[in-house]
C-alpha atoms as a PDB file:
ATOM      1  CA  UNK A   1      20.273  10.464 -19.367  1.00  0.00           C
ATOM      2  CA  UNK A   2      17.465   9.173 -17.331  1.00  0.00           C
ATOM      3  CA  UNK A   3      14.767  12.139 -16.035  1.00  0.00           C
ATOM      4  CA  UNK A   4      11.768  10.964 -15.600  1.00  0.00           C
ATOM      5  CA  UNK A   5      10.837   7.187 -14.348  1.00  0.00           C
ATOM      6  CA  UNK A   6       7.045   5.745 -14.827  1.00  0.00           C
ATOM      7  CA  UNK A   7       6.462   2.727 -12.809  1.00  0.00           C
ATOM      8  CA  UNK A   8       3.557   0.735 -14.000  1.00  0.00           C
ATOM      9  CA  UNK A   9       1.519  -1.200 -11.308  1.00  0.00           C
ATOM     10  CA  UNK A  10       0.366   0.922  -8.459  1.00  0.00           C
ATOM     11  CA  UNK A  11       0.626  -2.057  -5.877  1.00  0.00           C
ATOM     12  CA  UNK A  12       2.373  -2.449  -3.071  1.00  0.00           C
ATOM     13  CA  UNK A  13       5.752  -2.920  -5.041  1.00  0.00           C
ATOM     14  CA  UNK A  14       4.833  -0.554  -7.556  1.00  0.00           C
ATOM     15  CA  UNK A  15       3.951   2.154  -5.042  1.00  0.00           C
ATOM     16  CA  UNK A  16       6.810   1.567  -3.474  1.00  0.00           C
ATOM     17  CA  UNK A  17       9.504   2.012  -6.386  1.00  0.00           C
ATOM     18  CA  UNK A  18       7.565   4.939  -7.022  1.00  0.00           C
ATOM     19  CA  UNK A  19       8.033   6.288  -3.478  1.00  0.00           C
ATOM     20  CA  UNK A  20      12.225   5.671  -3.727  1.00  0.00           C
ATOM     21  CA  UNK A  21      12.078   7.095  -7.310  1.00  0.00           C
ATOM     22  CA  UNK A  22      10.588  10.705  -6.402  1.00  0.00           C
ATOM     23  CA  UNK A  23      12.837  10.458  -3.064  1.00  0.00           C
ATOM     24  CA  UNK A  24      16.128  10.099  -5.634  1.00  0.00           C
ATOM     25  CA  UNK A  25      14.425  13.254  -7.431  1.00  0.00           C
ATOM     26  CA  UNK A  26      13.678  12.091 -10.593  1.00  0.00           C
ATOM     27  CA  UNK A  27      10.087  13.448 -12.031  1.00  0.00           C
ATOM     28  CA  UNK A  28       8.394   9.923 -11.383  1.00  0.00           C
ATOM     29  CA  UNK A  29       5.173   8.761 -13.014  1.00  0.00           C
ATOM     30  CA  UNK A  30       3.246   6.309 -11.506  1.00  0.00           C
ATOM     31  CA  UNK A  31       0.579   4.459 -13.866  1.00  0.00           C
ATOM     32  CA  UNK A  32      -2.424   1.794 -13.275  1.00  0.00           C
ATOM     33  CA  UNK A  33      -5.453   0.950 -15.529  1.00  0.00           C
ATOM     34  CA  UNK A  34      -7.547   0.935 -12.257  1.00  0.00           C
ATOM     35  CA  UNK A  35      -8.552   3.719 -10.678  1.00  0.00           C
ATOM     36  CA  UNK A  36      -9.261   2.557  -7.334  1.00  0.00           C
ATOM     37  CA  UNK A  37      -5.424   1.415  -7.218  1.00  0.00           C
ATOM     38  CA  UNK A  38      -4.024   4.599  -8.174  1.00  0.00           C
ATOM     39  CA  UNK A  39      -5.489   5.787  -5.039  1.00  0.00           C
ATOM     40  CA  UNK A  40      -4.601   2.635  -3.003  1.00  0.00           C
ATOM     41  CA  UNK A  41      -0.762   3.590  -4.554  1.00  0.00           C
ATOM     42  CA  UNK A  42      -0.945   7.436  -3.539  1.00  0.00           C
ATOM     43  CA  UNK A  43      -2.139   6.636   0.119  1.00  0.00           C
ATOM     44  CA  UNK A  44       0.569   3.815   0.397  1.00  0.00           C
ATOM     45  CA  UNK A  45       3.280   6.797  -0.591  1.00  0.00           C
ATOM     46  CA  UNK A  46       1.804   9.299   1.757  1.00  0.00           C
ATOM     47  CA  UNK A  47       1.531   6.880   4.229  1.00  0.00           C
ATOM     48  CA  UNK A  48       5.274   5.773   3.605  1.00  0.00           C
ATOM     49  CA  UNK A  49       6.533   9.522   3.718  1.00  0.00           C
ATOM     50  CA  UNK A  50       4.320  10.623   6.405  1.00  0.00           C
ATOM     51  CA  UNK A  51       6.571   7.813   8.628  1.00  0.00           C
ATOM     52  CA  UNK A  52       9.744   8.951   7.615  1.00  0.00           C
ATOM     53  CA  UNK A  53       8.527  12.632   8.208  1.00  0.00           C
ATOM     54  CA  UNK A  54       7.672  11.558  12.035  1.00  0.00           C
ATOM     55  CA  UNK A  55      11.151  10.034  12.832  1.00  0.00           C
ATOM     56  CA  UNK A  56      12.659  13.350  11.333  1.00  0.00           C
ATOM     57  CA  UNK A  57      14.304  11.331   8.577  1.00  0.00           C
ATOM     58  CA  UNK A  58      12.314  14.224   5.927  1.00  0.00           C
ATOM     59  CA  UNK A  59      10.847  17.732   6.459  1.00  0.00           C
ATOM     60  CA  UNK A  60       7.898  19.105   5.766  1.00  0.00           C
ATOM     61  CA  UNK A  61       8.967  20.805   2.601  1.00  0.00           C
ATOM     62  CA  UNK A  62      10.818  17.678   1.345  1.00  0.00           C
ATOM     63  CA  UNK A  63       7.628  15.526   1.768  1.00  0.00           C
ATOM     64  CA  UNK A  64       5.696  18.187  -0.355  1.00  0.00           C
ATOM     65  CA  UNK A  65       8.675  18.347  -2.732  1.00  0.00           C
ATOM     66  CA  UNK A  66       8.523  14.608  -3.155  1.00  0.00           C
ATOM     67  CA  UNK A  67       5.154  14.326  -3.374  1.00  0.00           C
ATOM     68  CA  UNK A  68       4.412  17.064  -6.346  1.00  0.00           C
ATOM     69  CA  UNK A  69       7.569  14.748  -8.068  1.00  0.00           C
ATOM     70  CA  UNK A  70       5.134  11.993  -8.512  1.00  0.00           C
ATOM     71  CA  UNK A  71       2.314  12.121 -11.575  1.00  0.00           C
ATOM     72  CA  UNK A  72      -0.623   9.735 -10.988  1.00  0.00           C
ATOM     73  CA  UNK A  73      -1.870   8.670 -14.085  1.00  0.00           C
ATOM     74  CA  UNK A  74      -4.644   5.613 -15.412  1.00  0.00           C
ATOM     75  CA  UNK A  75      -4.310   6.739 -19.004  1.00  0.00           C
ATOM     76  CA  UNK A  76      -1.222   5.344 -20.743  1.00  0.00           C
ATOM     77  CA  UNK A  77      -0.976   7.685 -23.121  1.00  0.00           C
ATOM     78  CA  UNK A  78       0.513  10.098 -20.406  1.00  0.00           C
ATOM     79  CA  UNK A  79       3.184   7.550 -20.092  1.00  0.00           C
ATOM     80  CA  UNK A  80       6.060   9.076 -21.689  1.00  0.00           C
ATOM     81  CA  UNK A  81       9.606   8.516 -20.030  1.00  0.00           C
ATOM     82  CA  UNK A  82      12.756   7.424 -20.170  1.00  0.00           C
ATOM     83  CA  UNK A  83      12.548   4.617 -18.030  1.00  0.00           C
ATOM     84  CA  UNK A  84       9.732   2.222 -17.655  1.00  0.00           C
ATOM     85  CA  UNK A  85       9.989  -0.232 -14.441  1.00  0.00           C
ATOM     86  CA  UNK A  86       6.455  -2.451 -14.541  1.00  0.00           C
ATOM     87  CA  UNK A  87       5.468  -4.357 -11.326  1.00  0.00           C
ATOM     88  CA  UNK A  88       2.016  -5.409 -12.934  1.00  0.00           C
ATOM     89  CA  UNK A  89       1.225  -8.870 -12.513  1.00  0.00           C
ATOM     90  CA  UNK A  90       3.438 -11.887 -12.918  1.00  0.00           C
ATOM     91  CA  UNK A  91       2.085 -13.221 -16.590  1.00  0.00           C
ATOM     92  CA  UNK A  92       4.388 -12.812 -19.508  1.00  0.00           C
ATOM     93  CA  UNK A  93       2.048 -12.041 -21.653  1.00  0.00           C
ATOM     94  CA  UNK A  94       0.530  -9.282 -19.823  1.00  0.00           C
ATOM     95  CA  UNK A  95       4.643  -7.459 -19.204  1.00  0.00           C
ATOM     96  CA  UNK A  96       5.139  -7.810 -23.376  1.00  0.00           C
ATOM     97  CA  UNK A  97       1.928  -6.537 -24.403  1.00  0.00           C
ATOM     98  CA  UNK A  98       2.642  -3.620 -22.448  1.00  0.00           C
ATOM     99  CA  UNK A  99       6.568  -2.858 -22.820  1.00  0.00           C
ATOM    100  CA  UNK A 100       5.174  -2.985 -26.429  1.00  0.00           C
ATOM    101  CA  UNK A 101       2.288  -0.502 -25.975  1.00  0.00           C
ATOM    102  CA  UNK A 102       4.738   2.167 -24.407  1.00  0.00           C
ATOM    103  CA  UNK A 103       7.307   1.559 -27.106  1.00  0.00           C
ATOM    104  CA  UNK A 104       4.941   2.489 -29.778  1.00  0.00           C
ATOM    105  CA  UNK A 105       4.408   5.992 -27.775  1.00  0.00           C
ATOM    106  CA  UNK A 106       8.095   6.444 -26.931  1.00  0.00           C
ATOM    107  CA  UNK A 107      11.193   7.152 -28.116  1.00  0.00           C
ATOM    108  CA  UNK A 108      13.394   4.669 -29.281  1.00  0.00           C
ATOM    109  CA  UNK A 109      16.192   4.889 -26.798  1.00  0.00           C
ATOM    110  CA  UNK A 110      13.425   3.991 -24.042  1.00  0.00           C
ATOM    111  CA  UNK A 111      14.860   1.582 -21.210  1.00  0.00           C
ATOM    112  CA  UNK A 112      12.338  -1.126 -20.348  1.00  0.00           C
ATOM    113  CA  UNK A 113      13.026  -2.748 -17.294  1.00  0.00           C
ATOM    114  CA  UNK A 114      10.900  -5.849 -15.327  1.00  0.00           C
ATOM    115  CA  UNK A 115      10.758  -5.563 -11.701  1.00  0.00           C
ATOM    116  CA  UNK A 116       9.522  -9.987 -12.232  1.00  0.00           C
ATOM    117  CA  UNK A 117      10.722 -11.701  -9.199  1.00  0.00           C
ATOM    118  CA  UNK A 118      11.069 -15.123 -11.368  1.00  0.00           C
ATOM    119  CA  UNK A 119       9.322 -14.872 -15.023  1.00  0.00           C
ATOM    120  CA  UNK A 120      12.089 -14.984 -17.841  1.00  0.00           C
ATOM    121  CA  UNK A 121      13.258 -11.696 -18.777  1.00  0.00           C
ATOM    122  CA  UNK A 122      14.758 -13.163 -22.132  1.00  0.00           C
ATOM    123  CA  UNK A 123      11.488 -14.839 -23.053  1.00  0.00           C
ATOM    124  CA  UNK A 124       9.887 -11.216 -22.340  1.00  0.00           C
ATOM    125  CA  UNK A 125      12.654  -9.242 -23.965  1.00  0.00           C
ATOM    126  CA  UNK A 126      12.637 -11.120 -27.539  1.00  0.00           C
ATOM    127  CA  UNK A 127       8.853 -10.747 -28.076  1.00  0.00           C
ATOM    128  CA  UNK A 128       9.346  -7.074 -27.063  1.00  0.00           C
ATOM    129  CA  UNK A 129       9.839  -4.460 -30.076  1.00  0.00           C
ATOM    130  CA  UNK A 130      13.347  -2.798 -28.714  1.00  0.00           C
ATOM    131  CA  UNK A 131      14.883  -6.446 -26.785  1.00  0.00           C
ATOM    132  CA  UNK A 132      18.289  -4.757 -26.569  1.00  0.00           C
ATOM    133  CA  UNK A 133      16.700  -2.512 -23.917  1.00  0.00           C
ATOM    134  CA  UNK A 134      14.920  -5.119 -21.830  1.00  0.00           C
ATOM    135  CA  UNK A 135      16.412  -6.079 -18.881  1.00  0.00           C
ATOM    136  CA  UNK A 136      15.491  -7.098 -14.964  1.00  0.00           C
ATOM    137  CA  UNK A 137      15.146  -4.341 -12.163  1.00  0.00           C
ATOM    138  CA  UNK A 138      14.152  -6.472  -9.411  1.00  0.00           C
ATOM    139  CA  UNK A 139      13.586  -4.361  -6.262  1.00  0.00           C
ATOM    140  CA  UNK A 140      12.550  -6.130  -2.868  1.00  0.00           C
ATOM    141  CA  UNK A 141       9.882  -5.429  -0.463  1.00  0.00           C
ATOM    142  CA  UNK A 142       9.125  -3.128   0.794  1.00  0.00           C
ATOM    143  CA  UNK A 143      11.010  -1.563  -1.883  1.00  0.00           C
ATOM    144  CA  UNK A 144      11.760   2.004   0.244  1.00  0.00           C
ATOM    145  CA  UNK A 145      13.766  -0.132   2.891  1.00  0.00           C
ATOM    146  CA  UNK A 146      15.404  -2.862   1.485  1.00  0.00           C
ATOM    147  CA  UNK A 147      18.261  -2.154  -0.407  1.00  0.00           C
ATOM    148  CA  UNK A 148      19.006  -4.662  -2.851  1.00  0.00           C
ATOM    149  CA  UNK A 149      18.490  -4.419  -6.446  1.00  0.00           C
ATOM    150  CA  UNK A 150      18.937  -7.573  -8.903  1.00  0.00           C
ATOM    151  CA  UNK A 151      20.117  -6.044 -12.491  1.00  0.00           C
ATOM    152  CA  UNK A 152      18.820  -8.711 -14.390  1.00  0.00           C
ATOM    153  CA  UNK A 153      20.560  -8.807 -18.170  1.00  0.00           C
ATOM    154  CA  UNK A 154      19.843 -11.149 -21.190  1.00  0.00           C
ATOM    155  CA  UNK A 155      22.058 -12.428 -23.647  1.00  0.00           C
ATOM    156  CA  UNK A 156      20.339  -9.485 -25.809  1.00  0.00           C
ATOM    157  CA  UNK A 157      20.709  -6.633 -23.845  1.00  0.00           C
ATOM    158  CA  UNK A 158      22.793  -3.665 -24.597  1.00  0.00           C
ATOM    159  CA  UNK A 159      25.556  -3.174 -22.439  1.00  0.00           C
ATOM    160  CA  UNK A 160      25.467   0.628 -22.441  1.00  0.00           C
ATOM    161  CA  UNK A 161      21.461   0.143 -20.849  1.00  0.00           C
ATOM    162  CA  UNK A 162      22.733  -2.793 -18.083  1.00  0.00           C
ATOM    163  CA  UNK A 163      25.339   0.413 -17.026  1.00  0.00           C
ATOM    164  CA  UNK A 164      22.701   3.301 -17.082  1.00  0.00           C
ATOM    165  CA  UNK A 165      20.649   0.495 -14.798  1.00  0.00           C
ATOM    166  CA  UNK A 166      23.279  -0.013 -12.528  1.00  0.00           C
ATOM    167  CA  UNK A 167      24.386   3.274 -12.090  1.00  0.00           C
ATOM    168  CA  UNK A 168      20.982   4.910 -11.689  1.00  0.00           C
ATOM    169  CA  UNK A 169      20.074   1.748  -8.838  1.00  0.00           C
ATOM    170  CA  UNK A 170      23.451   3.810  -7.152  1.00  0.00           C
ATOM    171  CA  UNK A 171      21.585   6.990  -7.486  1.00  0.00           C
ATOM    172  CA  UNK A 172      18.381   6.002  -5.796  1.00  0.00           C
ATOM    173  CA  UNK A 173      20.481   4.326  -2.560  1.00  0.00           C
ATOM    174  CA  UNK A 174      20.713   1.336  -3.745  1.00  0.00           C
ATOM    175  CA  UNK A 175      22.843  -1.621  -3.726  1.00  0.00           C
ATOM    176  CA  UNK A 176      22.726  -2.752  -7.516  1.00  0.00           C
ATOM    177  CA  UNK A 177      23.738  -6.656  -8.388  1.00  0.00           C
ATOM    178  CA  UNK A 178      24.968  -7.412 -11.435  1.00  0.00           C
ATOM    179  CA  UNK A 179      22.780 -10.874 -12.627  1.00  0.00           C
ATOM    180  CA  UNK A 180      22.413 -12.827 -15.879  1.00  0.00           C
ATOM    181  CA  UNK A 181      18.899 -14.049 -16.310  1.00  0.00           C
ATOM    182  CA  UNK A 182      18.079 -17.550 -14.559  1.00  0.00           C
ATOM    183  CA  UNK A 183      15.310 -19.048 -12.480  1.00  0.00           C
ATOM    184  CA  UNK A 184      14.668 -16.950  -9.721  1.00  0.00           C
ATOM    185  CA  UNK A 185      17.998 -15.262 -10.576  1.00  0.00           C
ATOM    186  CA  UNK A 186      20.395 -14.938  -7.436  1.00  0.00           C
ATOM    187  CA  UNK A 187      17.978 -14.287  -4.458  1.00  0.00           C
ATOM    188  CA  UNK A 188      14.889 -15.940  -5.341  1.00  0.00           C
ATOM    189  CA  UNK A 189      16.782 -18.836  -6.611  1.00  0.00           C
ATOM    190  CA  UNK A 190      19.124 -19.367  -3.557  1.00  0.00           C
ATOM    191  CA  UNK A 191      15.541 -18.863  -0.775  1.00  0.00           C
ATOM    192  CA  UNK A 192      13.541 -21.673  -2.575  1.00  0.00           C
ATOM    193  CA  UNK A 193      15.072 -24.405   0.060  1.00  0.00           C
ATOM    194  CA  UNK A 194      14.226 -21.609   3.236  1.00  0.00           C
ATOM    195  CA  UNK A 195      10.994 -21.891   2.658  1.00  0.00           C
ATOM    196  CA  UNK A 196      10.119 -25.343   0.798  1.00  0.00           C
ATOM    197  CA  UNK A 197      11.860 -26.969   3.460  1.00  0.00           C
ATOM    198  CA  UNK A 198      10.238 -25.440   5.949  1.00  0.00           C
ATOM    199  CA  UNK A 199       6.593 -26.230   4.924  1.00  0.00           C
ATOM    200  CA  UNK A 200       8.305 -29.936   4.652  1.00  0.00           C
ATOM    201  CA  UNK A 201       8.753 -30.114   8.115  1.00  0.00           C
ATOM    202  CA  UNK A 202       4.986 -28.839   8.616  1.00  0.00           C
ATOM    203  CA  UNK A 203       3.859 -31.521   6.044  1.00  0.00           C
ATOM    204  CA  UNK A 204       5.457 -33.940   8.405  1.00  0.00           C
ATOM    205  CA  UNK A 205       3.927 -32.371  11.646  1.00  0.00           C
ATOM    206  CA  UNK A 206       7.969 -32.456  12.964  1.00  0.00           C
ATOM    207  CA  UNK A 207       7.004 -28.846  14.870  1.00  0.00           C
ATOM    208  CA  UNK A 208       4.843 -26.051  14.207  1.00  0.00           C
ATOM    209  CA  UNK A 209       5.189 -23.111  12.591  1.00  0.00           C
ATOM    210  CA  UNK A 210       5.871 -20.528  15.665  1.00  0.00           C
ATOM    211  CA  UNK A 211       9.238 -22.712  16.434  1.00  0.00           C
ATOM    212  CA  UNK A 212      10.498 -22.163  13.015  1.00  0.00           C
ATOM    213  CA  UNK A 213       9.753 -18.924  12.739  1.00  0.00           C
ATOM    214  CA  UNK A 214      11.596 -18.139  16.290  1.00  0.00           C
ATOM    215  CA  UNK A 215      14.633 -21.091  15.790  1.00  0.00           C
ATOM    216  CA  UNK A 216      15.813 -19.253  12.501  1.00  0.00           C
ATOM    217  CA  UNK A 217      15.809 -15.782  13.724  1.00  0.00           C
ATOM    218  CA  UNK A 218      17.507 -17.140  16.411  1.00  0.00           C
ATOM    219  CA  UNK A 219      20.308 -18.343  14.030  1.00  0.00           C
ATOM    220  CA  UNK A 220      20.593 -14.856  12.723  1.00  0.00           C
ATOM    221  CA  UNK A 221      18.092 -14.698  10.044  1.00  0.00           C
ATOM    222  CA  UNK A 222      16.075 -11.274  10.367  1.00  0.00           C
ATOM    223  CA  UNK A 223      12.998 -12.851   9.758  1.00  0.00           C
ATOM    224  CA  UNK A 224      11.616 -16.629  10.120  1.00  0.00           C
ATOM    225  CA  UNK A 225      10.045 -18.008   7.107  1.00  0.00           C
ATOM    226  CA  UNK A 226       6.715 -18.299   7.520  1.00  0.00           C
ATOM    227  CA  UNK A 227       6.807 -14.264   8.609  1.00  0.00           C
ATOM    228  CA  UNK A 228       8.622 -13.858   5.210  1.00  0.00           C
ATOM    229  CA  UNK A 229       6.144 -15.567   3.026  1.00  0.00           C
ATOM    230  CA  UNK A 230       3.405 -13.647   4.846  1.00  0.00           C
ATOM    231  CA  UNK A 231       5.401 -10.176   4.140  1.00  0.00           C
ATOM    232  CA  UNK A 232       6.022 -11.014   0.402  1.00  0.00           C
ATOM    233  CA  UNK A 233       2.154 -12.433  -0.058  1.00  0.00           C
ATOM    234  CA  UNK A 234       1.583 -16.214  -0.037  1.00  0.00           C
ATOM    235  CA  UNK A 235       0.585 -15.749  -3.899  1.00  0.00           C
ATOM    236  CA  UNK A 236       3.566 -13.830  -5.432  1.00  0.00           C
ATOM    237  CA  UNK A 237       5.557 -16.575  -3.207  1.00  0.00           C
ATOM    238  CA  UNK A 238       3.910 -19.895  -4.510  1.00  0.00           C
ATOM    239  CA  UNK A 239       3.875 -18.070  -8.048  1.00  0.00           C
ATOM    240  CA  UNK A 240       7.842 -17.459  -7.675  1.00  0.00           C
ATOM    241  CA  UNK A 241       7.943 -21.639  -6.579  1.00  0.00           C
ATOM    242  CA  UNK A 242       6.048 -22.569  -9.745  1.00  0.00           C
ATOM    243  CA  UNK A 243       8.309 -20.301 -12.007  1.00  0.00           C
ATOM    244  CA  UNK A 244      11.654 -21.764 -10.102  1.00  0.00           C
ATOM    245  CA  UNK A 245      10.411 -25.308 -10.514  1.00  0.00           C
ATOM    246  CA  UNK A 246       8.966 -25.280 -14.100  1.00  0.00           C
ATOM    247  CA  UNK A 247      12.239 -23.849 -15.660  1.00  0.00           C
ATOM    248  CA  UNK A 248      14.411 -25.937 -13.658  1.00  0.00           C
ATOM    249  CA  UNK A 249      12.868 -29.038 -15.171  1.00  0.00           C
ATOM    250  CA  UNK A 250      10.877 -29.930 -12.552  1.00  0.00           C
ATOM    251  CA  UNK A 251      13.639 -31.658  -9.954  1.00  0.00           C
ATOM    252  CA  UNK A 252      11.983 -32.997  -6.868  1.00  0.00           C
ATOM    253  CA  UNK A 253      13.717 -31.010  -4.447  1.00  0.00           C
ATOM    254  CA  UNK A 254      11.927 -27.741  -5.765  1.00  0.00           C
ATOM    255  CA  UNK A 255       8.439 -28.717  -6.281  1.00  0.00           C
ATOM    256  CA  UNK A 256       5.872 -26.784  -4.414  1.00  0.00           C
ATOM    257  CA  UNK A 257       4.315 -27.440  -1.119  1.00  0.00           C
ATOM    258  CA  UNK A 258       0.821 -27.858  -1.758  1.00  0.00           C
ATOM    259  CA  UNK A 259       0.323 -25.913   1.699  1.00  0.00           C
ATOM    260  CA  UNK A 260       1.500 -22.863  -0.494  1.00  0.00           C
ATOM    261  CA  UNK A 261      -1.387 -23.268  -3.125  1.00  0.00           C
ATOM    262  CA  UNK A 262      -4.024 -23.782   0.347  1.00  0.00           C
ATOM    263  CA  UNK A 263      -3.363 -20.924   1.154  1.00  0.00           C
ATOM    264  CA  UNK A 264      -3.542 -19.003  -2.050  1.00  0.00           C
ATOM    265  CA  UNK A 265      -6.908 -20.802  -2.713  1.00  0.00           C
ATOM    266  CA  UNK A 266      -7.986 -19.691   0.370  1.00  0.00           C
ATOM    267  CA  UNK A 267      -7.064 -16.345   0.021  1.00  0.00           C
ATOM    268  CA  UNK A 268      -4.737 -16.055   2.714  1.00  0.00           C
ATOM    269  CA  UNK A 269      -1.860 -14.264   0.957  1.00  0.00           C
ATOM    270  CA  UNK A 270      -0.513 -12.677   4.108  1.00  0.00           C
ATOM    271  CA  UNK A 271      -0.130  -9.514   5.518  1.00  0.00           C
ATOM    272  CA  UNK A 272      -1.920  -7.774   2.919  1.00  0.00           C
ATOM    273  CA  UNK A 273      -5.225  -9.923   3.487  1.00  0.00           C
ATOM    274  CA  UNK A 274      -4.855  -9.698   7.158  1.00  0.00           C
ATOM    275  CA  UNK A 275      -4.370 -12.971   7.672  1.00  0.00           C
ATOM    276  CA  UNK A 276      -1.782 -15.902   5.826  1.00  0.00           C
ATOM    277  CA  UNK A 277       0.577 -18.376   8.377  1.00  0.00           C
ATOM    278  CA  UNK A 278      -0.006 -15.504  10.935  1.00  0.00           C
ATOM    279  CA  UNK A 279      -3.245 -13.781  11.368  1.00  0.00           C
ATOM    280  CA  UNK A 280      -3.052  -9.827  11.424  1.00  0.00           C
ATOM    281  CA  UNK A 281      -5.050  -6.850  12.961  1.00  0.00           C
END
């Protein structure tokens, strides 16, 4: 039975799991290398309860109570659960080398779970020492809010650990998916068009960027776009494009807009930078 949760990565996703974690009352660990993160993490959690504390959606004592739930560690050796959910950053390499690290200082019926919005979980789970437990917990941001959870399971992966997944995504208020691994698995997969077609129509200086924005939240959709990319980050989008388009086989129709890598050269990733399609105070 799953008791205590460390989420590695203390980003905004990270942070965020972390947040909905403690909230479900599970003793929740959040870990990251850097320091200065850590702190970025706990000040994006206090910030996040302090919110629902003003619109009476948590008291006082349930904001404390949350709060002492949460361990903030940068040493990994503290890192002892029986879930691990990483949200470090999206390199292969980088999620195996440590789902390996913990494994070595954890016991062996350990669930290791990839919150990757694209990367292949079953290239990730066969280089990793317990593959049978390696599967895909993709949350979406900001992960307190939205409630959609991708269970992302390989051809590898123990049944008995996609269930535990699924049931304890039900436990935290979530709406769990059941997905076998592809490029950009269900959601991901099925926005690529929303947005690559969109920068198309910038490419070919049809309109500008406000009128899409406003024509397809007109249409119903809750956000435009261009607003979208900005939310996610322009990076972790154009990283998601490249991951789509490389496994697919490269098909025209899903090739990257090179406006997407301008603006991640630039270093306008979006809301997070302050400035990305939009510019923010």
């Amino acid at each position: 039975m799953v008791q205590t949760i460390c989420i590695c990565g203390a980003g905004t996703m990270g942070s965020g799991i972390a947040q909905v974690s403690a909230q479900s009352g599970f003793h929740t660990i959040l870990y990251d290398l850097n320091a200065s993160m850590l702190e970025k993490g706990k000040a994006n959690i206090e910030k996040g309860l302090s919110s629902l504390l003003a619109k009476n959606k948590i008291t006082e004592k349930e904001q404390a109570d949350i709060i002492s739930r949460i361990q903030f560690v940068s040493d990994l050796s503290y890192c002892i659960a029986d879930l691990f959910i990483e949200a470090i950053v999206e390199k292969p390499e980088a999620k195996i080398a440590l789902f390996n690290q913990l494994a070595e200082i954890n016991h062996s019926d350990t669930i290791f779970a990839s919150n990757t919005s694209s990367l292949s979980v079953s290239q990730i789970a066969k280089s990793v020492m317990h593959p049978r437990r390696v599967l895909g917990m993709h949350f979406f941001n900001p992960a307190p809010l939205m409630k959609l959870v991708e269970v992302v399971h390989t051809d590898q992966s123990d049944p008995a650990v996609v269930d535990t997944v699924y049931n304890l995504a039900i436990r935290m208020g979530k709406t769990p998916v059941l997905c076998k691994d592809a490029p950009g698995f269900i959601v991901n997969h099925v926005a690529r068009p929303y947005y690559l077609e969109a920068l198309k129509l910038i490419e070919m200086d049809v309109t500008d960027i406000e009128t899409i924005d406003r024509m397809m939240e007109a249409t119903g959709f809750k956000m435009g776009p261009f607003k979208l990319m900005d939310l996610i980050g322009n990076d972790i989008n154009y990283a998601v494009s490249c991951s789509v388009y490389e496994q697919m086989g490269k098909p025209e129709r899903l090739k990257p807009s090179p406006l997407q890598q301008k603006k991640v050269e630039s270093g306008e990733l979006g809301k997070k930078t302050g400035k990305g399609y939009y510019r923010y105070s």
